[in-house]
PDB file of N, CA and C in Angstrom:
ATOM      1  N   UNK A   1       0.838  -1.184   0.000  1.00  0.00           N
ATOM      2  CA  UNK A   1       0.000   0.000   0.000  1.00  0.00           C
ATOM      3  C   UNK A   1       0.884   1.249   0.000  1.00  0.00           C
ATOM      4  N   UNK A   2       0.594   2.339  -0.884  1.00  0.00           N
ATOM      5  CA  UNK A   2       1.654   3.464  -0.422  1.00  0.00           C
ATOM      6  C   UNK A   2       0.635   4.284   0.470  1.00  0.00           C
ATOM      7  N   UNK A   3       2.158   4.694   0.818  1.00  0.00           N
ATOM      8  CA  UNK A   3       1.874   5.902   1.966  1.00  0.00           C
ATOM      9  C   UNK A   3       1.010   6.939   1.396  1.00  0.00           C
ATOM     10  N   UNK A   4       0.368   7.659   2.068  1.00  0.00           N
ATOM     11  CA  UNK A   4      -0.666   8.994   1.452  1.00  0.00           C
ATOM     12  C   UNK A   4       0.508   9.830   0.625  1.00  0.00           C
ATOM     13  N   UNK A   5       1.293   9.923   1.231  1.00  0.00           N
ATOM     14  CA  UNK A   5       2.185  11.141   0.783  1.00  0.00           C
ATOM     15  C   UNK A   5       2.632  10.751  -1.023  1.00  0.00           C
ATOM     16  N   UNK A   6       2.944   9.604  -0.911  1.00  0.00           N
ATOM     17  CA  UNK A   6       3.372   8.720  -1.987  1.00  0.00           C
ATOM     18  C   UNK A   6       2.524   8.772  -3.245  1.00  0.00           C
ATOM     19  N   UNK A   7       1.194   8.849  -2.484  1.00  0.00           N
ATOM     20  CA  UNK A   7       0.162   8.356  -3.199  1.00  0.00           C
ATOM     21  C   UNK A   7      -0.378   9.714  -4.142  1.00  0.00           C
ATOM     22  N   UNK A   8      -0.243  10.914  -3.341  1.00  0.00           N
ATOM     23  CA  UNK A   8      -0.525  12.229  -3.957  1.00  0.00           C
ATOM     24  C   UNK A   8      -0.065  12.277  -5.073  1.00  0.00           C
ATOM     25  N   UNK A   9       1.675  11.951  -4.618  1.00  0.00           N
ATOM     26  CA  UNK A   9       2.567  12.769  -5.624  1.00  0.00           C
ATOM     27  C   UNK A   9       2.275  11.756  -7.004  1.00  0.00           C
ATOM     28  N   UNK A  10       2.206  10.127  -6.579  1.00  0.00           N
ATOM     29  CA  UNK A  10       2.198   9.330  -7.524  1.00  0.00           C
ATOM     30  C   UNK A  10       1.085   9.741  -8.622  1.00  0.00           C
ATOM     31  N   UNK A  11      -0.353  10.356  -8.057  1.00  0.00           N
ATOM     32  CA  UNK A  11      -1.261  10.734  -8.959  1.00  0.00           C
ATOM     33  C   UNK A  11      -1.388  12.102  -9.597  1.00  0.00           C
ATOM     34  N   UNK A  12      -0.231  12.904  -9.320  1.00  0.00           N
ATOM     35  CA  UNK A  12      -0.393  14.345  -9.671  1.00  0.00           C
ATOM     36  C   UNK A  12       1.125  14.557  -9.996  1.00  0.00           C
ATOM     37  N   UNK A  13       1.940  13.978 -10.489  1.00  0.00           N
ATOM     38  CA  UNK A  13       3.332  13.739 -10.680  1.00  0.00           C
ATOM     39  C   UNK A  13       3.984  15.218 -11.495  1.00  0.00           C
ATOM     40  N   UNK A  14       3.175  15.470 -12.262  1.00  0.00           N
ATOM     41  CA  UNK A  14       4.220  16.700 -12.751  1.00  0.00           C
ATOM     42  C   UNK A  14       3.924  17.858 -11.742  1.00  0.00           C
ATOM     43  N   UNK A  15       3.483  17.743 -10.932  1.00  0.00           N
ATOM     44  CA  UNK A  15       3.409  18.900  -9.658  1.00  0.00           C
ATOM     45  C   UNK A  15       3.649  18.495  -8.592  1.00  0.00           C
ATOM     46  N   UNK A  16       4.914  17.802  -8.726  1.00  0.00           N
ATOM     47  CA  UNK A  16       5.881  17.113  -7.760  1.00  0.00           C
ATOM     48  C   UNK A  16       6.219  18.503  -7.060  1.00  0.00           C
ATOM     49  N   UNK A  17       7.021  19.314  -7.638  1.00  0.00           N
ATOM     50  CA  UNK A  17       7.637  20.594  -6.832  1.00  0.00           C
ATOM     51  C   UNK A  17       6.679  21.317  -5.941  1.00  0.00           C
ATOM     52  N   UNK A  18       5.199  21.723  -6.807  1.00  0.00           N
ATOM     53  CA  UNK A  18       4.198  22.089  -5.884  1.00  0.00           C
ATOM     54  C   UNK A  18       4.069  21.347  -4.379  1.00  0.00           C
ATOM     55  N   UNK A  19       3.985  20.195  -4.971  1.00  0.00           N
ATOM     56  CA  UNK A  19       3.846  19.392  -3.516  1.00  0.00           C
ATOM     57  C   UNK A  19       4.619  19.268  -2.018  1.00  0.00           C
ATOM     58  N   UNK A  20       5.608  19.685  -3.057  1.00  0.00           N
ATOM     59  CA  UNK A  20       7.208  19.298  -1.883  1.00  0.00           C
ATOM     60  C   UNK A  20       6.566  20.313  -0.702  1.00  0.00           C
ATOM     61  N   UNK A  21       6.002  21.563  -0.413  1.00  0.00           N
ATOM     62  CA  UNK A  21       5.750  21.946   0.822  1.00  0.00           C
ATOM     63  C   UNK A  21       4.383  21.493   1.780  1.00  0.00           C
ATOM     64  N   UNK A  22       3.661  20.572   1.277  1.00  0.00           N
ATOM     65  CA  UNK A  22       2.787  19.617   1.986  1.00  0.00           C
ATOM     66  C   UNK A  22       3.524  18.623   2.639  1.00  0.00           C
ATOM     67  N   UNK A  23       4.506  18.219   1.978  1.00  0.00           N
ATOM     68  CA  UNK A  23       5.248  17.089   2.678  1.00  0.00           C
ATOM     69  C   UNK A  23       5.502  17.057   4.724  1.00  0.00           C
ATOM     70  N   UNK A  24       5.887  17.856   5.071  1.00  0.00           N
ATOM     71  CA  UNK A  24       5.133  17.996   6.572  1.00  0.00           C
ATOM     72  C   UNK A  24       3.838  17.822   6.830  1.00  0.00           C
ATOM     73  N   UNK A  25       3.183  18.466   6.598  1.00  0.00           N
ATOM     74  CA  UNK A  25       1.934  18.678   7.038  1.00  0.00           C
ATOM     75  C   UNK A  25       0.986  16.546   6.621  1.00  0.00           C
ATOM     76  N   UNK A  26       1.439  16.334   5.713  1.00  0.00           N
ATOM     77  CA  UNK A  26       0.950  15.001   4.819  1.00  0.00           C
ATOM     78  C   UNK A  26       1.540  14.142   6.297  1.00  0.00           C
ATOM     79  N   UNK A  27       2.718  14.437   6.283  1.00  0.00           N
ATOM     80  CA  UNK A  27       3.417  13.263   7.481  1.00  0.00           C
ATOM     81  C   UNK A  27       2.298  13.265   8.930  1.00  0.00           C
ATOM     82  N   UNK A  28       2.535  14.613   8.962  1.00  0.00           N
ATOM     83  CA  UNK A  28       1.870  15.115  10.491  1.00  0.00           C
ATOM     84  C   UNK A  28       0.547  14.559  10.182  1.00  0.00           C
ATOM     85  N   UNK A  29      -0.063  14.469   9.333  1.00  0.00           N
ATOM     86  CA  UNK A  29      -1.685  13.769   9.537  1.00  0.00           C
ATOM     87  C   UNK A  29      -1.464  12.595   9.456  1.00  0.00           C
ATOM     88  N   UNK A  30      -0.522  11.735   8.756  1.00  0.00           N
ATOM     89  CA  UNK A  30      -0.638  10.252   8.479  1.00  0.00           C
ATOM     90  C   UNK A  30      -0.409   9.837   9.949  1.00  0.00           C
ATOM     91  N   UNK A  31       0.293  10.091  11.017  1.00  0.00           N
ATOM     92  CA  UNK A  31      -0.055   9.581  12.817  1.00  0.00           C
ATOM     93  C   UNK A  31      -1.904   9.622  12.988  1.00  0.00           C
ATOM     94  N   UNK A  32      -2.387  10.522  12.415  1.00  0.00           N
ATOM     95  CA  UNK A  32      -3.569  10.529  13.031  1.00  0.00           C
ATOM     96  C   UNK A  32      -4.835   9.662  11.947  1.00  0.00           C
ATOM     97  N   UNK A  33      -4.111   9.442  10.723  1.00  0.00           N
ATOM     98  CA  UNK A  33      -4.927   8.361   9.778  1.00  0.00           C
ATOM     99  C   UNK A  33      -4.735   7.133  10.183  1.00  0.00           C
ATOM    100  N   UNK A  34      -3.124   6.694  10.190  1.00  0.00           N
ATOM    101  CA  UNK A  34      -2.631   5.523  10.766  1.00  0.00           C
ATOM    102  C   UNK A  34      -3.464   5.203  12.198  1.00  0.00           C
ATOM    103  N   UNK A  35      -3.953   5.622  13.060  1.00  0.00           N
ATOM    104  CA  UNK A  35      -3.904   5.612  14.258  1.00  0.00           C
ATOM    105  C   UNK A  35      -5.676   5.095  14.530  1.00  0.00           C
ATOM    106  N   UNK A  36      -6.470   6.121  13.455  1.00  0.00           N
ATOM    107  CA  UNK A  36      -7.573   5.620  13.215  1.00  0.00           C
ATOM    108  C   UNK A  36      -7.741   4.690  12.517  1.00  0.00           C
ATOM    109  N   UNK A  37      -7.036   4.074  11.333  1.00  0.00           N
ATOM    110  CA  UNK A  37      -7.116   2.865  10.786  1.00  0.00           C
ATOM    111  C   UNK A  37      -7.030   1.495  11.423  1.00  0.00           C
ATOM    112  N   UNK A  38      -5.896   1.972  12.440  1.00  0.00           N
ATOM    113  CA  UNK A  38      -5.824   0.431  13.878  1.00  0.00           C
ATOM    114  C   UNK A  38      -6.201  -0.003  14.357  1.00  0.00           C
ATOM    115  N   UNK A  39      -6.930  -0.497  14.850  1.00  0.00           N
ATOM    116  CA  UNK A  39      -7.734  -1.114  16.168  1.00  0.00           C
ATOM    117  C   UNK A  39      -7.044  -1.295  17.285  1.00  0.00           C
ATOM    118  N   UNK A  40      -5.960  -1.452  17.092  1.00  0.00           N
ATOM    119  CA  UNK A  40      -4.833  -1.308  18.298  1.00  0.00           C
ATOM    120  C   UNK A  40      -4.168  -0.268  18.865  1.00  0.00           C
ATOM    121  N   UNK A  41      -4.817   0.809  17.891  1.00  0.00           N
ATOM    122  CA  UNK A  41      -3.703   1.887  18.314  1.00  0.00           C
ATOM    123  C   UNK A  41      -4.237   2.708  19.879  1.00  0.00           C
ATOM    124  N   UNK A  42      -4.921   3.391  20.028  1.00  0.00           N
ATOM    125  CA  UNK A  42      -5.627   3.973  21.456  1.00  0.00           C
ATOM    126  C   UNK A  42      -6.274   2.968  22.214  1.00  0.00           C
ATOM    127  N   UNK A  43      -6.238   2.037  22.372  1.00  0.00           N
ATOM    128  CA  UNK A  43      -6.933   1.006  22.923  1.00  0.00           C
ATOM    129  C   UNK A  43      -8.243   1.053  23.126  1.00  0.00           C
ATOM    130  N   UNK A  44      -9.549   1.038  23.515  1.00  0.00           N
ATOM    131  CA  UNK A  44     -10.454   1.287  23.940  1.00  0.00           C
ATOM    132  C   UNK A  44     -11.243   2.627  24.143  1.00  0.00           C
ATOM    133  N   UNK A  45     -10.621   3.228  23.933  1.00  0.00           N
ATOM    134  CA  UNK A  45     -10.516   5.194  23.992  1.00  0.00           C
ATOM    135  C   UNK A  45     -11.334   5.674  22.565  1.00  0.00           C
ATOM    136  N   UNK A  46     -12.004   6.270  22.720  1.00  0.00           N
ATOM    137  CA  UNK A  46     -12.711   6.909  21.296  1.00  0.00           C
ATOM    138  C   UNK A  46     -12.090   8.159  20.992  1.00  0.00           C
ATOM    139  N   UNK A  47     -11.614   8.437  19.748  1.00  0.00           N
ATOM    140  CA  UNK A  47     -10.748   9.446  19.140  1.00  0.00           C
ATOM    141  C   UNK A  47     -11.003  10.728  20.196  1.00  0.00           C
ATOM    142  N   UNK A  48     -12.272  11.014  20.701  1.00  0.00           N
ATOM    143  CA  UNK A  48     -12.740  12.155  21.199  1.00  0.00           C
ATOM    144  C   UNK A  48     -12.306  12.500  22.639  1.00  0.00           C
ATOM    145  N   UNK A  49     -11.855  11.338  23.065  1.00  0.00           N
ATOM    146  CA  UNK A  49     -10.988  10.790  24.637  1.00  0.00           C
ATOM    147  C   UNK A  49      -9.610  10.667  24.519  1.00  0.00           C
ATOM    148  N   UNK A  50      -9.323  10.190  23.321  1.00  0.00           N
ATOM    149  CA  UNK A  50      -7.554   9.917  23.087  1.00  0.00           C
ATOM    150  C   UNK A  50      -7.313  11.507  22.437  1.00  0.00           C
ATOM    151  N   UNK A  51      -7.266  12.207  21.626  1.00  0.00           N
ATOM    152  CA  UNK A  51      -6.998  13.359  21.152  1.00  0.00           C
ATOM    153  C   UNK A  51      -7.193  14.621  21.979  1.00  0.00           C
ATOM    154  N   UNK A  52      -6.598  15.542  22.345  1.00  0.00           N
ATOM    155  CA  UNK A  52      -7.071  17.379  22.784  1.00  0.00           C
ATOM    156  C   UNK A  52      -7.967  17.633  21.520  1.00  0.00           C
ATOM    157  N   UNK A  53      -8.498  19.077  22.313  1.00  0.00           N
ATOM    158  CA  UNK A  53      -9.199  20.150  21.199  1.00  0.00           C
ATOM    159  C   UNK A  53      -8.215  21.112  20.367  1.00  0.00           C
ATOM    160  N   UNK A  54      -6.729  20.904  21.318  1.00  0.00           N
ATOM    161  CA  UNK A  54      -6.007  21.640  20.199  1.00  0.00           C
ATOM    162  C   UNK A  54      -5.111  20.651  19.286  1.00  0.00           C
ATOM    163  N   UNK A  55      -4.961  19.507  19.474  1.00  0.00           N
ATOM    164  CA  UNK A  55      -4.591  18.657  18.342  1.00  0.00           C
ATOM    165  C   UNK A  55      -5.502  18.434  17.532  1.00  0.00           C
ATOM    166  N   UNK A  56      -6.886  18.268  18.086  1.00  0.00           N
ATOM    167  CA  UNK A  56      -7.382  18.536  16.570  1.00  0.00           C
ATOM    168  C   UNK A  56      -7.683  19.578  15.643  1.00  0.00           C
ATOM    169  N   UNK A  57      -7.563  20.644  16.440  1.00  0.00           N
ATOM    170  CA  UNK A  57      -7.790  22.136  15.845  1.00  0.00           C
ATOM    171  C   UNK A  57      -6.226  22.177  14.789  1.00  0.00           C
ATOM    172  N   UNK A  58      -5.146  21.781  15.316  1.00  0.00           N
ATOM    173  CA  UNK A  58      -3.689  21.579  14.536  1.00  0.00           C
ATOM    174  C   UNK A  58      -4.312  21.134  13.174  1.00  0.00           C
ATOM    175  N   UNK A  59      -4.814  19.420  13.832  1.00  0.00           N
ATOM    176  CA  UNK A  59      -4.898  18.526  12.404  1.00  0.00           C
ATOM    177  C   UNK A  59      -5.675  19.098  11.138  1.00  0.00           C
ATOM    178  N   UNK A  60      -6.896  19.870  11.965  1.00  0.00           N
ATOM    179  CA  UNK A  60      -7.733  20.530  11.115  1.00  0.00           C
ATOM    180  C   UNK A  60      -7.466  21.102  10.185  1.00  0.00           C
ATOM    181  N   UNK A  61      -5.903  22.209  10.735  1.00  0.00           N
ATOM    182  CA  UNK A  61      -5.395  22.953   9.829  1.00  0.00           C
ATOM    183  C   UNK A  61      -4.566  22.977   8.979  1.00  0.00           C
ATOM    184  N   UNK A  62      -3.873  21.782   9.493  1.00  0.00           N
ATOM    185  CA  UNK A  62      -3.329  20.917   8.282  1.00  0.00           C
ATOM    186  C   UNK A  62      -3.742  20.302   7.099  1.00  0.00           C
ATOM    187  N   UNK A  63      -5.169  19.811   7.603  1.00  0.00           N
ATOM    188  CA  UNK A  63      -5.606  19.517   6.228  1.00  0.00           C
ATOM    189  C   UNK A  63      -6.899  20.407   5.606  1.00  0.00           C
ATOM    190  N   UNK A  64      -7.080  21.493   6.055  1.00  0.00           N
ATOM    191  CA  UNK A  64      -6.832  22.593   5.195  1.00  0.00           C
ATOM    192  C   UNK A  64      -6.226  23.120   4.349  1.00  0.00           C
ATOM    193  N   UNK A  65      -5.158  23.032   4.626  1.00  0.00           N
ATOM    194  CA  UNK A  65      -3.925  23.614   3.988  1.00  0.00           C
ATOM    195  C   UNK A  65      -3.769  22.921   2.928  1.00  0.00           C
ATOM    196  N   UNK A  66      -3.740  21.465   3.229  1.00  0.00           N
ATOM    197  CA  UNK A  66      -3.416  20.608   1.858  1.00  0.00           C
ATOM    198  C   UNK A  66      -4.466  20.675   0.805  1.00  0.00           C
ATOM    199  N   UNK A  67      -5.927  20.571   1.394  1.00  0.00           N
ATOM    200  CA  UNK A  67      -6.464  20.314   0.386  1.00  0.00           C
ATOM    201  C   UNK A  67      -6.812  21.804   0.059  1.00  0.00           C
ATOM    202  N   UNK A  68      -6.367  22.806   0.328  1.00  0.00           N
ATOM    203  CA  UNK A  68      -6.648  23.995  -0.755  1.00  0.00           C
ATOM    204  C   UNK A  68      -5.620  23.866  -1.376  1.00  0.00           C
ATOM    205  N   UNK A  69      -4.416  23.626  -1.126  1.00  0.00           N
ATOM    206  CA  UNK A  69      -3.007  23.131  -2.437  1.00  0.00           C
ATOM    207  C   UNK A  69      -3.812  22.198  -3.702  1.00  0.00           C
ATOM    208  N   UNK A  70      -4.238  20.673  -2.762  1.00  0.00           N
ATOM    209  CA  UNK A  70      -4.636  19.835  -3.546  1.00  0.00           C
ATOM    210  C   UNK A  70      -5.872  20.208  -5.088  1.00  0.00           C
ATOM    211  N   UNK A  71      -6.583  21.379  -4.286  1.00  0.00           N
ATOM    212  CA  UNK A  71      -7.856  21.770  -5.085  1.00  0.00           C
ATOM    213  C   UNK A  71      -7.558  22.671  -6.123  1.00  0.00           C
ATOM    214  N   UNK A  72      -6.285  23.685  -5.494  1.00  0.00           N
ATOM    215  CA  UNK A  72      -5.703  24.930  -6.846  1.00  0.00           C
ATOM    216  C   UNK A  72      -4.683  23.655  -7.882  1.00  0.00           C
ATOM    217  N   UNK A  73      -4.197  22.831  -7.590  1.00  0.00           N
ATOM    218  CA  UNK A  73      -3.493  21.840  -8.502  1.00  0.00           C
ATOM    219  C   UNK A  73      -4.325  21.329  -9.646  1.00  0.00           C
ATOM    220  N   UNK A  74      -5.451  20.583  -8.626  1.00  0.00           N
ATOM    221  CA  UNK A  74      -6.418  20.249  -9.620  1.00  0.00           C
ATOM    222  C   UNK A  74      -7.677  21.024 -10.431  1.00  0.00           C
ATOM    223  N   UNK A  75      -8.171  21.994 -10.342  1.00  0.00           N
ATOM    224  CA  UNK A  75      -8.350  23.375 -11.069  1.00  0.00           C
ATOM    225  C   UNK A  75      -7.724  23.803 -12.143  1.00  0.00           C
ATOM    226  N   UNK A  76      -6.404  23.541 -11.488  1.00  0.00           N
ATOM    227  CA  UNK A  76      -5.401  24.818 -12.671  1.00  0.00           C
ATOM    228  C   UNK A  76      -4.508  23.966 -12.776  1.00  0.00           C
ATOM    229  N   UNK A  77      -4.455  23.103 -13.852  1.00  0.00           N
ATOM    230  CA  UNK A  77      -3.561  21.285 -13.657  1.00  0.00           C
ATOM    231  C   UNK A  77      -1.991  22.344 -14.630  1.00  0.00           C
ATOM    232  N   UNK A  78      -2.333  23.540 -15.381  1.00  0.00           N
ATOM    233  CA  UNK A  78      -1.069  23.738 -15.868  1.00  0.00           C
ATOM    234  C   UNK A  78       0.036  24.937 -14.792  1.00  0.00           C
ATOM    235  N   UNK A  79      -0.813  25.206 -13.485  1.00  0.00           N
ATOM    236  CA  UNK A  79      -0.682  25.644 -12.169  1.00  0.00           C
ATOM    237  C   UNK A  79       0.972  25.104 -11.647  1.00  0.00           C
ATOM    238  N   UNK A  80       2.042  25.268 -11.553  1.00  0.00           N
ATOM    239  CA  UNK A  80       2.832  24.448 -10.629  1.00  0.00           C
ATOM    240  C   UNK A  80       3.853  25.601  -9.726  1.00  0.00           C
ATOM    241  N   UNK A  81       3.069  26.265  -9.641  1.00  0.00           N
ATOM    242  CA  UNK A  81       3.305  27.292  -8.278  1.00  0.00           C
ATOM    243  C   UNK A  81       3.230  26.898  -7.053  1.00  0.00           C
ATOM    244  N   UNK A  82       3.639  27.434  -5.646  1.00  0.00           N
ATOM    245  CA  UNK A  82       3.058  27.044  -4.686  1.00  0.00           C
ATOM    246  C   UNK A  82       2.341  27.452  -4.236  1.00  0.00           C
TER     247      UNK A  82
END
């Protein structure tokens, strides 16, 4: 399976360079995709018990961030600004 990060660039490849400054932010959410995908990961704890209000207010804004990158990429596919 690739990684999310992998997976972006693999489907939007000539806006590799665009991408390169998501690359944090992509990492920093994959702990909190990975984590919900597990069954093992928080043990018994519901996301709303294992997480703060300001980690998710963070995560929030992280993927904000990406997917308004992700959305001006795909819009404006001859776009490779950041």
């Amino acid at each position: 399976m690739l990684e999310p990060l992998q997976l972006v660039v693999s489907r939007l490849p000539r806006h590799k360079a665009a991408l390169e400054p998501l690359k944090p932010a992509i990492r920093f959410l994959e702990a909190y995709y990975t984590g919900a995908r597990h069954p093992n990961g928080p043990g018994d704890l519901s996301p709303r018990d294992f997480y703060t209000r300001d980690q998710a207010a963070e995560a929030l804004d992280a993927a904000d961030g990406v997917l308004k990158t992700l959305r001006r990429l795909i819009a404006n596919p001859e776009d490779q600004s950041q």
